[in-house]
Structures are given as C-alpha cells and as structure tokens.
PDB file of N, CA and C in Angstrom:
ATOM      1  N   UNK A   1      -3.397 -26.584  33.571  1.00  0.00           N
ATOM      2  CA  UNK A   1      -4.814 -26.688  33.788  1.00  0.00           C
ATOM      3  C   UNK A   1      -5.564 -25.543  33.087  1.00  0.00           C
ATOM      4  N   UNK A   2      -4.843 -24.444  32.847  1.00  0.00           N
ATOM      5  CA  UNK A   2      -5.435 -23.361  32.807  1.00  0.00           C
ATOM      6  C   UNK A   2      -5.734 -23.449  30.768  1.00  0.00           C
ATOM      7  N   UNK A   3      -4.639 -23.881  30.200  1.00  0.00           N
ATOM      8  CA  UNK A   3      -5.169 -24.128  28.639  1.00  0.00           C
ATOM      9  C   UNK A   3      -5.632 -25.117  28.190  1.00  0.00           C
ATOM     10  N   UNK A   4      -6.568 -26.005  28.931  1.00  0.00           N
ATOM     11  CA  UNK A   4      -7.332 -26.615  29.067  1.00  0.00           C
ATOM     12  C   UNK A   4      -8.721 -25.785  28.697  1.00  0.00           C
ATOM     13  N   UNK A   5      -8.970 -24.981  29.820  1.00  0.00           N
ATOM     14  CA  UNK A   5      -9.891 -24.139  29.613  1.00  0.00           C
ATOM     15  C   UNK A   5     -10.222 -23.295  28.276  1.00  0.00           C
ATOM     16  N   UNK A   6      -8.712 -22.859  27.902  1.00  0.00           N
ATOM     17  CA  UNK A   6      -8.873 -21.945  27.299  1.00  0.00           C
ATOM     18  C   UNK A   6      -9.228 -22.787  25.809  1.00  0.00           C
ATOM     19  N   UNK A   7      -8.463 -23.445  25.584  1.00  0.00           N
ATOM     20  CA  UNK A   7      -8.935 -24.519  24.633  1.00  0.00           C
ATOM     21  C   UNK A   7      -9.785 -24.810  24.877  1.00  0.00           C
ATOM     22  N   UNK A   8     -11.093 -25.446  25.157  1.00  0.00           N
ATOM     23  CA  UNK A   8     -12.332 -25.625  25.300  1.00  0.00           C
ATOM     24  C   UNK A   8     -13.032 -24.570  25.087  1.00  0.00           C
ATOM     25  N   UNK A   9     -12.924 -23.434  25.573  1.00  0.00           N
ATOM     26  CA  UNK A   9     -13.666 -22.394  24.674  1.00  0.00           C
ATOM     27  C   UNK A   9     -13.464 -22.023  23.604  1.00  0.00           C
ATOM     28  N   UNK A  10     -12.166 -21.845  23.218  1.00  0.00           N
ATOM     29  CA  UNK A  10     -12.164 -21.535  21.570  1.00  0.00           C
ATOM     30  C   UNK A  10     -13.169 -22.711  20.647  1.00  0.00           C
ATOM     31  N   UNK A  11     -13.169 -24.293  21.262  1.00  0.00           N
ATOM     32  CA  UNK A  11     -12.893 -25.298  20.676  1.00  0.00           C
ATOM     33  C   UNK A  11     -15.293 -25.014  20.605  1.00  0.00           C
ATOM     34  N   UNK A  12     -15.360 -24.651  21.435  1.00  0.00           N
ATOM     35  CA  UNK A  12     -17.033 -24.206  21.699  1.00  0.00           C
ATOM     36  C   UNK A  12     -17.265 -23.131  21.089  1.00  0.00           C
ATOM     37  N   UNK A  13     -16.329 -21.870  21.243  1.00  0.00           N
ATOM     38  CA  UNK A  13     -16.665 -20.892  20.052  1.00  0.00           C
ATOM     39  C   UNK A  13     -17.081 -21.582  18.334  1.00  0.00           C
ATOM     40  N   UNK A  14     -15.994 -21.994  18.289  1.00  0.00           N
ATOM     41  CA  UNK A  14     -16.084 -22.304  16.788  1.00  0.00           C
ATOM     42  C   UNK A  14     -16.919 -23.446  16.304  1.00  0.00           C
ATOM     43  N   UNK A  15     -17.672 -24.298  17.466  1.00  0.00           N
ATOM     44  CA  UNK A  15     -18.681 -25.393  16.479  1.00  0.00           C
ATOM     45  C   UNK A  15     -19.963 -24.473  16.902  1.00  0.00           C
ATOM     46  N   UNK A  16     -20.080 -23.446  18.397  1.00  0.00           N
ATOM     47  CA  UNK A  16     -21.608 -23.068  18.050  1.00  0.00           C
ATOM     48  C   UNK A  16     -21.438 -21.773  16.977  1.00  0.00           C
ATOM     49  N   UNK A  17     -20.109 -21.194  16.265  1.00  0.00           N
ATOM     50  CA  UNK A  17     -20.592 -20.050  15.593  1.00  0.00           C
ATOM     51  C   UNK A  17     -20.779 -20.632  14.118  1.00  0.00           C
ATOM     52  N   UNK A  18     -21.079 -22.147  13.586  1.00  0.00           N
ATOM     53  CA  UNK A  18     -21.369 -22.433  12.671  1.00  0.00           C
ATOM     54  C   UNK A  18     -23.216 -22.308  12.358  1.00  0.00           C
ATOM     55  N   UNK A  19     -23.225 -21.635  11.677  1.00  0.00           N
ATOM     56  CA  UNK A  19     -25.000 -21.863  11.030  1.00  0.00           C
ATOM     57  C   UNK A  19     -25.441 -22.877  10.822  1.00  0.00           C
ATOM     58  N   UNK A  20     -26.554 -23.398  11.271  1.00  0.00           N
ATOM     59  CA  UNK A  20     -27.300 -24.511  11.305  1.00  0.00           C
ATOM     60  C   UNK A  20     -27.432 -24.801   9.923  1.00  0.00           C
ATOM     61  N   UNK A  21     -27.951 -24.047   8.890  1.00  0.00           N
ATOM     62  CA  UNK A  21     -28.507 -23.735   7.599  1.00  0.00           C
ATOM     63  C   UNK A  21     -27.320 -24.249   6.754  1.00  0.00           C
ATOM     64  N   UNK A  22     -26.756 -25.707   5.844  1.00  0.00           N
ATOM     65  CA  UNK A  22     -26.136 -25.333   5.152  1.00  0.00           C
ATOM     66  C   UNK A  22     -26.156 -25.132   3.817  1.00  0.00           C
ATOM     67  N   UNK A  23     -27.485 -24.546   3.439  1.00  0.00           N
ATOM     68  CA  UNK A  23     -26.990 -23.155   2.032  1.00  0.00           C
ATOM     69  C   UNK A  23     -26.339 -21.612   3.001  1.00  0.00           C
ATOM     70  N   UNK A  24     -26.561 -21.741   3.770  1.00  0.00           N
ATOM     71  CA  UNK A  24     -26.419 -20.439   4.486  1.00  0.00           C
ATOM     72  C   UNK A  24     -24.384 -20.966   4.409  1.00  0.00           C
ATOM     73  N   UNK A  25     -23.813 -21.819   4.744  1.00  0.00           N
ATOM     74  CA  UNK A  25     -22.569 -22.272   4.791  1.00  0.00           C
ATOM     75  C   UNK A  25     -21.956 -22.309   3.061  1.00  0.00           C
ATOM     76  N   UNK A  26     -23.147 -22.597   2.167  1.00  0.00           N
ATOM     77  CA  UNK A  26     -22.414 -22.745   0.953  1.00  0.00           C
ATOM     78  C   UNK A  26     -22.151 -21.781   0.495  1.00  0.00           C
ATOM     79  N   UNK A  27     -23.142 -20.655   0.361  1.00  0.00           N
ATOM     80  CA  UNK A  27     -23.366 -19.398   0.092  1.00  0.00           C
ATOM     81  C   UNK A  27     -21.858 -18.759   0.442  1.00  0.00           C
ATOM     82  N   UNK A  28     -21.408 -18.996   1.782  1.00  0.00           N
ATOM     83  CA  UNK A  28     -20.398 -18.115   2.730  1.00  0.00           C
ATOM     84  C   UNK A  28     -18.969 -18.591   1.819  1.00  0.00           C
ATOM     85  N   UNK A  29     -19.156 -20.132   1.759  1.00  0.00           N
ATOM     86  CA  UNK A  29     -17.462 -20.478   0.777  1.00  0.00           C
ATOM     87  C   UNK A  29     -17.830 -20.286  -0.775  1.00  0.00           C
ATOM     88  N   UNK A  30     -18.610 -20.022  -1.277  1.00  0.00           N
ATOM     89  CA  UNK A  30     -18.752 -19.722  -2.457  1.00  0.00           C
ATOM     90  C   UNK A  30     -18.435 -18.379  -2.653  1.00  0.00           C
ATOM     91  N   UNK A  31     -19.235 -17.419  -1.679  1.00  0.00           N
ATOM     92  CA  UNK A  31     -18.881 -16.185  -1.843  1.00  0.00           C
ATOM     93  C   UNK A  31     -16.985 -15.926  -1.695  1.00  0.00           C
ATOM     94  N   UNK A  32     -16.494 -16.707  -0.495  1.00  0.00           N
ATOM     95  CA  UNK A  32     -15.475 -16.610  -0.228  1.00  0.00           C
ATOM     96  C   UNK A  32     -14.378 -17.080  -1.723  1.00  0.00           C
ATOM     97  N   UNK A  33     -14.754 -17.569  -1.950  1.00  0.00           N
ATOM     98  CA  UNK A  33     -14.046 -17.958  -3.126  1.00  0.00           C
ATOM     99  C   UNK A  33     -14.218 -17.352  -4.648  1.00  0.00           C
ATOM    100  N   UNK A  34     -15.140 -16.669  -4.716  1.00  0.00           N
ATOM    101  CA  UNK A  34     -15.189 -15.808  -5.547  1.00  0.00           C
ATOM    102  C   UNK A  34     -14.177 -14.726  -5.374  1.00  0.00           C
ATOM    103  N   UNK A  35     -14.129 -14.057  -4.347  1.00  0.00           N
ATOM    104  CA  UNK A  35     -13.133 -12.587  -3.374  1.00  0.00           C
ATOM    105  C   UNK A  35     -11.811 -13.746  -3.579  1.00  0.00           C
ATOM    106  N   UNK A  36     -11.663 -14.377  -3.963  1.00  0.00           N
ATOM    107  CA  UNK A  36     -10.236 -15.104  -3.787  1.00  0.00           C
ATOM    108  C   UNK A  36      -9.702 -14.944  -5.337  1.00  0.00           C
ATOM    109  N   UNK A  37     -10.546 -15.254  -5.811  1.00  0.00           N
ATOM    110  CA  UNK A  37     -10.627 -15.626  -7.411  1.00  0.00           C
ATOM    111  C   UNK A  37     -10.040 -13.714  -7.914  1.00  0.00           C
ATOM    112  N   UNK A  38     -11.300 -13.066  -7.214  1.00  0.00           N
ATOM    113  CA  UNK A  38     -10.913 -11.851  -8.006  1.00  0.00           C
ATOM    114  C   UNK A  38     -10.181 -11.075  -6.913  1.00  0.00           C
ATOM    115  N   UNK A  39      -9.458 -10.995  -6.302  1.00  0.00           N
ATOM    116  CA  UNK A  39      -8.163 -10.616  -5.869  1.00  0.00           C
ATOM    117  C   UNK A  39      -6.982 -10.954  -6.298  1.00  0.00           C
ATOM    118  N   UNK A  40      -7.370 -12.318  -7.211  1.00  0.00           N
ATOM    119  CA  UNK A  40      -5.780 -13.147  -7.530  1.00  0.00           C
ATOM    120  C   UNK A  40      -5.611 -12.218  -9.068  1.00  0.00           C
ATOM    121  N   UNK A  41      -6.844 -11.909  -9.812  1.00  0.00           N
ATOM    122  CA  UNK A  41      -6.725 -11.235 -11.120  1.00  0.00           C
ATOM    123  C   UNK A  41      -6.746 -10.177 -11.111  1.00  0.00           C
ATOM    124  N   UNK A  42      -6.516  -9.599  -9.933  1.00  0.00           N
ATOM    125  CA  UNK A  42      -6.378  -7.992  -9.819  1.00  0.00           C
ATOM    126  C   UNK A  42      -5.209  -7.376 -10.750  1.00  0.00           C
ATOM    127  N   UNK A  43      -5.147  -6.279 -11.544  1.00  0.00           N
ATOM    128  CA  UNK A  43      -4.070  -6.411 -11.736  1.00  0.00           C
ATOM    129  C   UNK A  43      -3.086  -5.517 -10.937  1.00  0.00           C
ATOM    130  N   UNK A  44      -1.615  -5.384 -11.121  1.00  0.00           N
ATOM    131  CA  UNK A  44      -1.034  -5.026  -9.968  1.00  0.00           C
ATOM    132  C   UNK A  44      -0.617  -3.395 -10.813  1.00  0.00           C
ATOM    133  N   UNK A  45      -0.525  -2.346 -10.033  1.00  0.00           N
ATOM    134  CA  UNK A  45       0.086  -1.042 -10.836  1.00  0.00           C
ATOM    135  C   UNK A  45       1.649  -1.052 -10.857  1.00  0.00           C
ATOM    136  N   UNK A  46       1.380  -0.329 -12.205  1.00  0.00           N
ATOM    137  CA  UNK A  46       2.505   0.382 -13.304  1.00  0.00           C
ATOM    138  C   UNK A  46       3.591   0.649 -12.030  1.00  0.00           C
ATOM    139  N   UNK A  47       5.009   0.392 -11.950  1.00  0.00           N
ATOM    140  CA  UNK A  47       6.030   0.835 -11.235  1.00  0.00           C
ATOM    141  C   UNK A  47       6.097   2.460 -11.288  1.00  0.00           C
ATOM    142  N   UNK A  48       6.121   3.042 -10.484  1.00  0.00           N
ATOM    143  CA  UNK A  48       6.485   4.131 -10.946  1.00  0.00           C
ATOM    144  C   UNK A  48       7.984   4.557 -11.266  1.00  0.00           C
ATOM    145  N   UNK A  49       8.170   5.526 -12.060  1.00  0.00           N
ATOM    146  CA  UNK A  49       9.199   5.348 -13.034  1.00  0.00           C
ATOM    147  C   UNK A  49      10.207   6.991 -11.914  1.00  0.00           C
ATOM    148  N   UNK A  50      11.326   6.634 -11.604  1.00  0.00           N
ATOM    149  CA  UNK A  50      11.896   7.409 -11.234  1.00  0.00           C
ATOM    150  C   UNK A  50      12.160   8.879 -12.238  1.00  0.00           C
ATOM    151  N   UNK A  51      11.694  10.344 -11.456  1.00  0.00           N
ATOM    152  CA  UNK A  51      11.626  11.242 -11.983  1.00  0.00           C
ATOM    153  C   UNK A  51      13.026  12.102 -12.058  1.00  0.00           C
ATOM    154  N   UNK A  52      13.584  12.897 -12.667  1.00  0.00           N
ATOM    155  CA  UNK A  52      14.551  13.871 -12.656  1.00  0.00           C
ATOM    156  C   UNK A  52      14.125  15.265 -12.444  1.00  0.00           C
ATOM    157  N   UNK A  53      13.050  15.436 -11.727  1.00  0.00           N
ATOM    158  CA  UNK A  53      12.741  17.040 -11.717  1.00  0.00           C
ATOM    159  C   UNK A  53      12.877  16.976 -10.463  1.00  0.00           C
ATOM    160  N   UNK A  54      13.813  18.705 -10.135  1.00  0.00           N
ATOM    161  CA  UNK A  54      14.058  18.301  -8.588  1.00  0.00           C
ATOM    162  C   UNK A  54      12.999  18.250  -7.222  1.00  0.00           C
ATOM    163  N   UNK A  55      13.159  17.753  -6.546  1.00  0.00           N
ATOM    164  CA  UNK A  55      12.193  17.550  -5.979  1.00  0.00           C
ATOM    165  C   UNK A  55      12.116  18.949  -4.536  1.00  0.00           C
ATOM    166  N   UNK A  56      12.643  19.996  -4.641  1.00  0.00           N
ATOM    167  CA  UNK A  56      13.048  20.912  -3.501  1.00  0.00           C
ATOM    168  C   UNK A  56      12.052  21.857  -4.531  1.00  0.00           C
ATOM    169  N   UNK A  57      12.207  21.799  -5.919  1.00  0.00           N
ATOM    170  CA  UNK A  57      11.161  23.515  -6.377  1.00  0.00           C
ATOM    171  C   UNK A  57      10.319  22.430  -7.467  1.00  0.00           C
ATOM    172  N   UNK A  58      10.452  21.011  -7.324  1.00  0.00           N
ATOM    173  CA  UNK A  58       9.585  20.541  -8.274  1.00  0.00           C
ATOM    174  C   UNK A  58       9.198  20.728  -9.904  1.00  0.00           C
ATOM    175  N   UNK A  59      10.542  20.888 -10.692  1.00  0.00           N
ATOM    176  CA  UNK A  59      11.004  20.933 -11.504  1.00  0.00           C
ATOM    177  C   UNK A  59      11.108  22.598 -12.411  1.00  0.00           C
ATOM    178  N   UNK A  60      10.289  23.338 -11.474  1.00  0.00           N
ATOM    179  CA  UNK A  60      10.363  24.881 -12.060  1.00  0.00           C
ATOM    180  C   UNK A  60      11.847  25.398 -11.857  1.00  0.00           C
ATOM    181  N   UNK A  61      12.752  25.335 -11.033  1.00  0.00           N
ATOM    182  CA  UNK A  61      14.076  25.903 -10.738  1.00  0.00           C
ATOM    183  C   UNK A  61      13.667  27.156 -10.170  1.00  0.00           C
ATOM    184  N   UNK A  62      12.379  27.462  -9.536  1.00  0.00           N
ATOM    185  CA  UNK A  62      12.564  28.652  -8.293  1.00  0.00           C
ATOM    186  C   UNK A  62      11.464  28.194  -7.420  1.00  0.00           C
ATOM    187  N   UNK A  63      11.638  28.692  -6.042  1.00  0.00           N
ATOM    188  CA  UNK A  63      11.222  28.621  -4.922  1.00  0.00           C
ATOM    189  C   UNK A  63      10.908  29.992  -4.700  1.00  0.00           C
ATOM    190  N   UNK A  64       9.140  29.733  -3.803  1.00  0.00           N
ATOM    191  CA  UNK A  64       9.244  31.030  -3.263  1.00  0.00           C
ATOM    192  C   UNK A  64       7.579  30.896  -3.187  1.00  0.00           C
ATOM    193  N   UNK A  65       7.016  32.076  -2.391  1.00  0.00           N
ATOM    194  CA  UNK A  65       5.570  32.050  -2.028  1.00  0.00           C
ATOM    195  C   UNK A  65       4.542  32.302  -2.863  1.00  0.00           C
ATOM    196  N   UNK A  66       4.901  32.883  -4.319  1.00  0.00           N
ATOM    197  CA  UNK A  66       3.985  32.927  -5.254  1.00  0.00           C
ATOM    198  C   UNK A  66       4.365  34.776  -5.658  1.00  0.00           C
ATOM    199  N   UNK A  67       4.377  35.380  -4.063  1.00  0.00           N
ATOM    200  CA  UNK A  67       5.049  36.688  -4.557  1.00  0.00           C
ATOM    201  C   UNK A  67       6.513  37.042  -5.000  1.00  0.00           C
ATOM    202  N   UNK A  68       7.316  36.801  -4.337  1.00  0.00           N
ATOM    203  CA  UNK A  68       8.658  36.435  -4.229  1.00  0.00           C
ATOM    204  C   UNK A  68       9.137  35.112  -4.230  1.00  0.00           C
ATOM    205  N   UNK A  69      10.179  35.168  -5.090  1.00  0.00           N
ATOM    206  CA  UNK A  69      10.687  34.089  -5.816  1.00  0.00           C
ATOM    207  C   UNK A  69      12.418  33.923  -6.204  1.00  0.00           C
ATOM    208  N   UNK A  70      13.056  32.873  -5.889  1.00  0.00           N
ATOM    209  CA  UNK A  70      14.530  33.374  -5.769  1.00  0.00           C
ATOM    210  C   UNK A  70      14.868  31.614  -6.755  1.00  0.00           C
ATOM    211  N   UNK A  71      15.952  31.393  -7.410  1.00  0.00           N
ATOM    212  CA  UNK A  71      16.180  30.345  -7.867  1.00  0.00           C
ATOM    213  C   UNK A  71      16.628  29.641  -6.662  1.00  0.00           C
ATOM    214  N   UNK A  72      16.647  28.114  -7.013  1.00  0.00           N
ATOM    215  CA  UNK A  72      16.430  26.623  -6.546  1.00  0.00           C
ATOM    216  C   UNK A  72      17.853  26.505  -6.358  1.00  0.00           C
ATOM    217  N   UNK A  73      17.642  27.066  -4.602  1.00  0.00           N
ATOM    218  CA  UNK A  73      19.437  26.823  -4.387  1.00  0.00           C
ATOM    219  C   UNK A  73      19.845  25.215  -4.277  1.00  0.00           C
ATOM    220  N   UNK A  74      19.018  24.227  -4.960  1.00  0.00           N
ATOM    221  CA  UNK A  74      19.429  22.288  -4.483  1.00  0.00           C
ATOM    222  C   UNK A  74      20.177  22.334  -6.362  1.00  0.00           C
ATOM    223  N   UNK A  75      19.186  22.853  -7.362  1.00  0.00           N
ATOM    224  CA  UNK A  75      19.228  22.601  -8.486  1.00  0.00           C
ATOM    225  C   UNK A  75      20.072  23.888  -9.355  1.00  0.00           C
ATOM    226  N   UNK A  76      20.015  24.783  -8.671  1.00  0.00           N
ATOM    227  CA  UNK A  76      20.368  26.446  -9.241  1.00  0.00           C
ATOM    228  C   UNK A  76      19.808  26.445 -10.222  1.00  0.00           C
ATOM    229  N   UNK A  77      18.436  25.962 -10.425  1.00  0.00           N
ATOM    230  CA  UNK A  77      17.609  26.892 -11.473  1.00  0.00           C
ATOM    231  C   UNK A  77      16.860  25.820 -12.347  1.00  0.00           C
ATOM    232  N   UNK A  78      18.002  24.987 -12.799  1.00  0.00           N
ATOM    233  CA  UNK A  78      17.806  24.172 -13.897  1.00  0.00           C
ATOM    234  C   UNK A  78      16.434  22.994 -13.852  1.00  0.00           C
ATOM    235  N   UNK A  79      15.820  22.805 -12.435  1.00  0.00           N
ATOM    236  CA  UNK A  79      14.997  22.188 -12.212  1.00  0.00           C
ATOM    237  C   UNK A  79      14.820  20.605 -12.278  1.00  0.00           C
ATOM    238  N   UNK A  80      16.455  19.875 -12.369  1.00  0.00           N
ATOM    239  CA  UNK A  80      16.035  18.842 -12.517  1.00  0.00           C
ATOM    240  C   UNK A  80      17.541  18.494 -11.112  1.00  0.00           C
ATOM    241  N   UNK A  81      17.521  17.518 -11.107  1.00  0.00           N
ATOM    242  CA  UNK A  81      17.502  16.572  -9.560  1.00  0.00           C
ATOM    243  C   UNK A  81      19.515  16.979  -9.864  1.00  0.00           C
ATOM    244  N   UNK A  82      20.328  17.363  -8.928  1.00  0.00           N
ATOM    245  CA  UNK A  82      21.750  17.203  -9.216  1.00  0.00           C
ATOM    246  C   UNK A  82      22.103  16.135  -8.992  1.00  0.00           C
ATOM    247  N   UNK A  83      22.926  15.609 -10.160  1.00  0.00           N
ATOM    248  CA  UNK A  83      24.058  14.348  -9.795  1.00  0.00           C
ATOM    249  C   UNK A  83      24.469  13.827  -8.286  1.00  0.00           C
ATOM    250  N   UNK A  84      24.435  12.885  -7.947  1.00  0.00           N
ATOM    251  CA  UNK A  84      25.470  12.231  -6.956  1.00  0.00           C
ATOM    252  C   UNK A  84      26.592  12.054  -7.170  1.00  0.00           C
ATOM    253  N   UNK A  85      27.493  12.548  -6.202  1.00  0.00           N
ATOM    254  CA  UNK A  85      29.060  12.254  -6.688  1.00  0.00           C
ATOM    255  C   UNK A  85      28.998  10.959  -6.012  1.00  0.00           C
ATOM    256  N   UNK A  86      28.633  10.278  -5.513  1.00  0.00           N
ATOM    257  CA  UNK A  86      28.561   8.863  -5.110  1.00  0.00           C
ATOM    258  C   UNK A  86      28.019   7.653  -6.152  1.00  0.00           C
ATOM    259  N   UNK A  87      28.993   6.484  -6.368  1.00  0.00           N
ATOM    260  CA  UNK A  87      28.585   5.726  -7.763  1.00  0.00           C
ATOM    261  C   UNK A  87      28.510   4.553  -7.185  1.00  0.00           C
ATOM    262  N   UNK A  88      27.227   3.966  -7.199  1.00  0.00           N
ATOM    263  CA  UNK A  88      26.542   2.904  -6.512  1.00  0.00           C
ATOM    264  C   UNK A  88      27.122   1.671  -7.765  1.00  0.00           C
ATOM    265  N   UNK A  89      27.683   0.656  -6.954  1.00  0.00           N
ATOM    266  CA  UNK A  89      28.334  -0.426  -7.718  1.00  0.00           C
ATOM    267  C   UNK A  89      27.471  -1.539  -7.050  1.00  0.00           C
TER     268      UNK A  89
END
C-alpha cells in the first residue's frame, strides 16, 4: 500500500515540474544537447608518461632542508628511480 503512495508522488512531481511554456521546454533539450554534443568532442589528456627521476629527492640525488643536505639514501645520489629486482611477466 505504502508504494502506491510513493509512486504517485514521484508520478505528480514530474508532470507538475514540467513548464507550461513549450519554447521554455525546447530551449531546455536544445540546450541539453548541445552540453552533450560538446562533452562528446572534448578532447581527452595526453597519458602521462612514466618518469625515472626518483621520486624520494625528486631527481636531484640529495635530500635535506635547503641548509643541510645529505645524498638520496632510495637512489644514492644518482637521482633516478632504482631497479626492481622483481620482473613482472
């Protein structure tokens, strides 16, 4: 009994929230379909391309607060990302 009700109101929401006016209705799917149109030609971004600089000192090979500074104990210095001894098949 009870989605009865509830159905009947949705079913009353949606014919009184239509506008009497229909340019006011054409306007709304025209516009709507324009935002369809240019969302579909969006274009999509560039992959980003996996980097080799390490990512612990960010490719400098030292760490440190700007005063003090010690080499990149992930990279020891060299600034770019160390090997995996693990070989993804």
């Amino acid at each position: 009994m009870r989605w009865i009700v509830a159905i009947s109101l949705v079913m009353v929401g949606c014919v009184a929230s239509m506008p009497a006016d229909d340019g006011i209705s054409a306007d709304l799917s025209c516009e709507a379909a324009r935002m369809i149109v240019a969302l579909r030609t969006k274009k999509t971004p560039a992959p980003i391309t996996p980097s080799d600089k390490c990512d612990n000192c960010n490719g400098t090979g030292k760490v440190g607060d700007g005063l003090v500074s010690v080499v990149c104990p992930i990279c020891d210095g060299t600034g770019k990302k160390p090997k995996s001894v693990l070989v993804h098949q």
